[in-house]
C-alpha atoms as a PDB file:
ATOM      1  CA  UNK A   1      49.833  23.437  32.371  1.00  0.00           C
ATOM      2  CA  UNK A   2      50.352  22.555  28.638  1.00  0.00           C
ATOM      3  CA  UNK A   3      53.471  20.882  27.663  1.00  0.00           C
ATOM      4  CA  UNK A   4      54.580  23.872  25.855  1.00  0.00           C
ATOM      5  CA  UNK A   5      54.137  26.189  29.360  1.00  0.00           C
ATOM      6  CA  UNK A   6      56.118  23.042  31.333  1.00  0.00           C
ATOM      7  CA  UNK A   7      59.281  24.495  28.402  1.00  0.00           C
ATOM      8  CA  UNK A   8      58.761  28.123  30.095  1.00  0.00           C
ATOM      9  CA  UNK A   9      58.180  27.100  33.507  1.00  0.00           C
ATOM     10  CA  UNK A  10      61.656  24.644  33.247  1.00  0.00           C
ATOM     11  CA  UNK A  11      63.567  28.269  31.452  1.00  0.00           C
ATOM     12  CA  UNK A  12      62.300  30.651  34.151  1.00  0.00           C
ATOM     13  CA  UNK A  13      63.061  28.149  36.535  1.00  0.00           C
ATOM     14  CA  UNK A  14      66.198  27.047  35.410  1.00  0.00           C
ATOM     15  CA  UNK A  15      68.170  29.403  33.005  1.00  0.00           C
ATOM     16  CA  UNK A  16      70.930  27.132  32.765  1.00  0.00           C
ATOM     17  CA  UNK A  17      68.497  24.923  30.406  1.00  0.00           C
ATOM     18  CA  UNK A  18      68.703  28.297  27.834  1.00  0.00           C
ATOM     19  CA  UNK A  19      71.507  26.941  25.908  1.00  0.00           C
ATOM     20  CA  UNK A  20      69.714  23.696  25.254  1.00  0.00           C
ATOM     21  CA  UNK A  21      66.645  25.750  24.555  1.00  0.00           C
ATOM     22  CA  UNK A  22      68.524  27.728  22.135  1.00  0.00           C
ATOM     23  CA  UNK A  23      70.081  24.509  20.071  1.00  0.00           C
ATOM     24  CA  UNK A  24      66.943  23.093  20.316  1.00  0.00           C
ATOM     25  CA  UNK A  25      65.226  25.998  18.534  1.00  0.00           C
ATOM     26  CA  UNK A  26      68.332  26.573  16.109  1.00  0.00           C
ATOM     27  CA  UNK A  27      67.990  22.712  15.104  1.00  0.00           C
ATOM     28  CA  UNK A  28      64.470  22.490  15.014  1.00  0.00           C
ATOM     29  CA  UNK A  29      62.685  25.763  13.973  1.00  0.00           C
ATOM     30  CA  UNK A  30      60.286  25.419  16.536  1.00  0.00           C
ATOM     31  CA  UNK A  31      59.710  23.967  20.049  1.00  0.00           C
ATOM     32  CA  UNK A  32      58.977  20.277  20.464  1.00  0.00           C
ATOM     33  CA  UNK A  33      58.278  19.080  23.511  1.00  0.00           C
ATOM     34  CA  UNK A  34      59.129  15.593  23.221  1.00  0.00           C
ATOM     35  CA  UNK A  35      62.188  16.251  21.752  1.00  0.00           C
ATOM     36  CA  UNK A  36      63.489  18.946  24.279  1.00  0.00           C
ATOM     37  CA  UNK A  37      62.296  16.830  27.551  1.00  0.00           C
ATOM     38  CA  UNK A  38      65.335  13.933  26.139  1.00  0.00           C
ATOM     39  CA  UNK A  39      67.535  17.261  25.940  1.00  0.00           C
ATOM     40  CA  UNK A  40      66.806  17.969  29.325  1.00  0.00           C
ATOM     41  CA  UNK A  41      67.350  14.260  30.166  1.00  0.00           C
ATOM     42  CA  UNK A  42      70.530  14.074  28.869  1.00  0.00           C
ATOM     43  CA  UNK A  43      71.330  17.293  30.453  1.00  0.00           C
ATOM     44  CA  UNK A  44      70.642  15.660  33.561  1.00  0.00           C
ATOM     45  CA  UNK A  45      72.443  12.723  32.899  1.00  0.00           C
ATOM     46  CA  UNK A  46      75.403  14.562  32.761  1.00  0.00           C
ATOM     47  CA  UNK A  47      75.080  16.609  36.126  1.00  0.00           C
ATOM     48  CA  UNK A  48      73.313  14.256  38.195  1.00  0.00           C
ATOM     49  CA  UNK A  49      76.951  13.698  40.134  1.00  0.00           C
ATOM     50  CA  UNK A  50      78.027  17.498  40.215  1.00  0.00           C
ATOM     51  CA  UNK A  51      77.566  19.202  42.775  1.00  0.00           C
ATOM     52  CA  UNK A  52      78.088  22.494  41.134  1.00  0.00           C
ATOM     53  CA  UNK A  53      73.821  21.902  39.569  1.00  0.00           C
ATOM     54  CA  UNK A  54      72.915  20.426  42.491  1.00  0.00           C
ATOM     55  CA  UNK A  55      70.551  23.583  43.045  1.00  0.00           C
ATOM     56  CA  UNK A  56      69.571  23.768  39.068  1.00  0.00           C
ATOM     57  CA  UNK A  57      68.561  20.196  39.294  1.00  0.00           C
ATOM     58  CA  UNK A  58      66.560  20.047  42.599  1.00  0.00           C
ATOM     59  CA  UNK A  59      64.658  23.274  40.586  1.00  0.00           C
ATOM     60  CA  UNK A  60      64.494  21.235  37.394  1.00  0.00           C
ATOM     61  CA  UNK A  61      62.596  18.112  39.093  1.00  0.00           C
ATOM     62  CA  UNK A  62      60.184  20.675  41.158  1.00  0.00           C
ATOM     63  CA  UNK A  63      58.995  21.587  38.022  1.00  0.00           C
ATOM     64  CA  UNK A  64      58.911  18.206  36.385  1.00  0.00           C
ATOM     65  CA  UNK A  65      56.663  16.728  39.490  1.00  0.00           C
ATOM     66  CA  UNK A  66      54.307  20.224  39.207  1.00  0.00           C
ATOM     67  CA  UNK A  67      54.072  18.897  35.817  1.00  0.00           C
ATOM     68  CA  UNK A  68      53.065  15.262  37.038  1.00  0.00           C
ATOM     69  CA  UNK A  69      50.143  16.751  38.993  1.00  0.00           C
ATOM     70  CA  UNK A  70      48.390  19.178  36.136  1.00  0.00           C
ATOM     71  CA  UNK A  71      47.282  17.422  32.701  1.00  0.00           C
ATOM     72  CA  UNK A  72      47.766  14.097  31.146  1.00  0.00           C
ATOM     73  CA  UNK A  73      49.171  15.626  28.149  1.00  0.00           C
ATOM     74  CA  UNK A  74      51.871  16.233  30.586  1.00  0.00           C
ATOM     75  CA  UNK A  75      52.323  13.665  32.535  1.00  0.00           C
ATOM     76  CA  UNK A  76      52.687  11.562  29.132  1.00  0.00           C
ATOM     77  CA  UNK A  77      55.483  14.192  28.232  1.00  0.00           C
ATOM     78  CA  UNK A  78      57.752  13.657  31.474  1.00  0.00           C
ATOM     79  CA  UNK A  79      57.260  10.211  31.337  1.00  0.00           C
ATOM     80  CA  UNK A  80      58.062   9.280  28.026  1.00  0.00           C
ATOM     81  CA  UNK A  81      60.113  11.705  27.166  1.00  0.00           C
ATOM     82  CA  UNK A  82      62.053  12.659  30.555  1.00  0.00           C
ATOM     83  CA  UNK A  83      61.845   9.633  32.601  1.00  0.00           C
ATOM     84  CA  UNK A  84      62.047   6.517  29.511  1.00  0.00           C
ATOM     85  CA  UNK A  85      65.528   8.830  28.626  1.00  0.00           C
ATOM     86  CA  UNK A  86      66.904   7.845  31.879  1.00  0.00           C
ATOM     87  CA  UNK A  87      65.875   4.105  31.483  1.00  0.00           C
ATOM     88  CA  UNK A  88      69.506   2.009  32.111  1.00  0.00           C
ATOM     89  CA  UNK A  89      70.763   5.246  33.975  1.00  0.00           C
ATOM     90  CA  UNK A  90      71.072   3.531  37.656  1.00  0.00           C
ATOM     91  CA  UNK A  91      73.677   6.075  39.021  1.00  0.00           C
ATOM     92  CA  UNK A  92      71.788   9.399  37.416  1.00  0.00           C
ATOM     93  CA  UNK A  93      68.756   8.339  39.065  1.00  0.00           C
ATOM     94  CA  UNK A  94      70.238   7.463  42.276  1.00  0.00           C
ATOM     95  CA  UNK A  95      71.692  10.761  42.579  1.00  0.00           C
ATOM     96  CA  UNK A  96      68.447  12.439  41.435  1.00  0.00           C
ATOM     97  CA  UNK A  97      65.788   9.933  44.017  1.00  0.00           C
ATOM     98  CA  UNK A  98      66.367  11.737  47.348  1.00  0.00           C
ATOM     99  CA  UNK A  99      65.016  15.584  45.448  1.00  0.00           C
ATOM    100  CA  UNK A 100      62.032  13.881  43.190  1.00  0.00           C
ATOM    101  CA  UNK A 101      58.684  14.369  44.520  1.00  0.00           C
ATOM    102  CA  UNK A 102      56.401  10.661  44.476  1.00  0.00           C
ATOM    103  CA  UNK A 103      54.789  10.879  41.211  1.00  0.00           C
ATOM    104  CA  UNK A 104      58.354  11.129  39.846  1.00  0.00           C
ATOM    105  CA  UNK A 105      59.694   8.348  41.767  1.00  0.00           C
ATOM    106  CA  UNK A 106      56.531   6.292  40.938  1.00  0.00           C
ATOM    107  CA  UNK A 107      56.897   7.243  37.487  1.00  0.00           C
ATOM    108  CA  UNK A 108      61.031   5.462  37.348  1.00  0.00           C
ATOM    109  CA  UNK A 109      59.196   2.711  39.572  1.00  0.00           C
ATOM    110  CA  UNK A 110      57.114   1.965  36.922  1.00  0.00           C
ATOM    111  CA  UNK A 111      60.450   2.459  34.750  1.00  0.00           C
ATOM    112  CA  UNK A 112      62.804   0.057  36.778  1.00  0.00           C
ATOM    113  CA  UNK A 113      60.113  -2.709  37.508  1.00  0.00           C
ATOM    114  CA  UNK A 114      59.619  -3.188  33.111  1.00  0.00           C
END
């Protein structure tokens, strides 16, 4: 997994990240990862407590800790740029601890214990 295929894999796997994807792509011209994974953090942070994603989030952070597993190119991409955008956010990532696999929960661990 690249951090360009971790983008697809988070679409295909959640299609309510499209409109993101779309702004993203509007404001930027092109895809950059970085960038996109504090979208999807902030996207996060503002449906960690609604039960209505629920689903799209449990599907969001599957993908995120497939992503922990692969390449470090990766890994560096979910935890800078996913994980360091939730830094401060106690409530979002108690909502979110009970459906992340360990390398995430390691990963805001690391995060909480800096």
């Amino acid at each position: 997994m690249t951090p360009e295929s971790i983008v697809s894999e988070l679409l295909a796997g959640v299609p309510e990240l499209r409109d993101i994807y779309d702004e993203h792509i509007s404001r930027n011209d092109t895809l950059l990862p970085h960038v996109f994974m504090g979208d999807v953090a902030r996207f996060v942070t503002a449906h960690a407590g609604d039960n209505a994603f629920g689903a799209a989030l449990r599907r969001l952070l599957a993908v995120l800790e497939r992503g922990m597993q692969d390449n470090p190119a990766v890994r560096e991409l979910v935890a800078a740029s996913f994980v360091e955008n939730l830094a401060g956010e106690k409530t979002t990532l108690a909502a979110l601890r009970p459906n992340m696999g360990p390398l995430l929960q390691r990963q805001c661990d690391e995060l909480s214990s800096s």
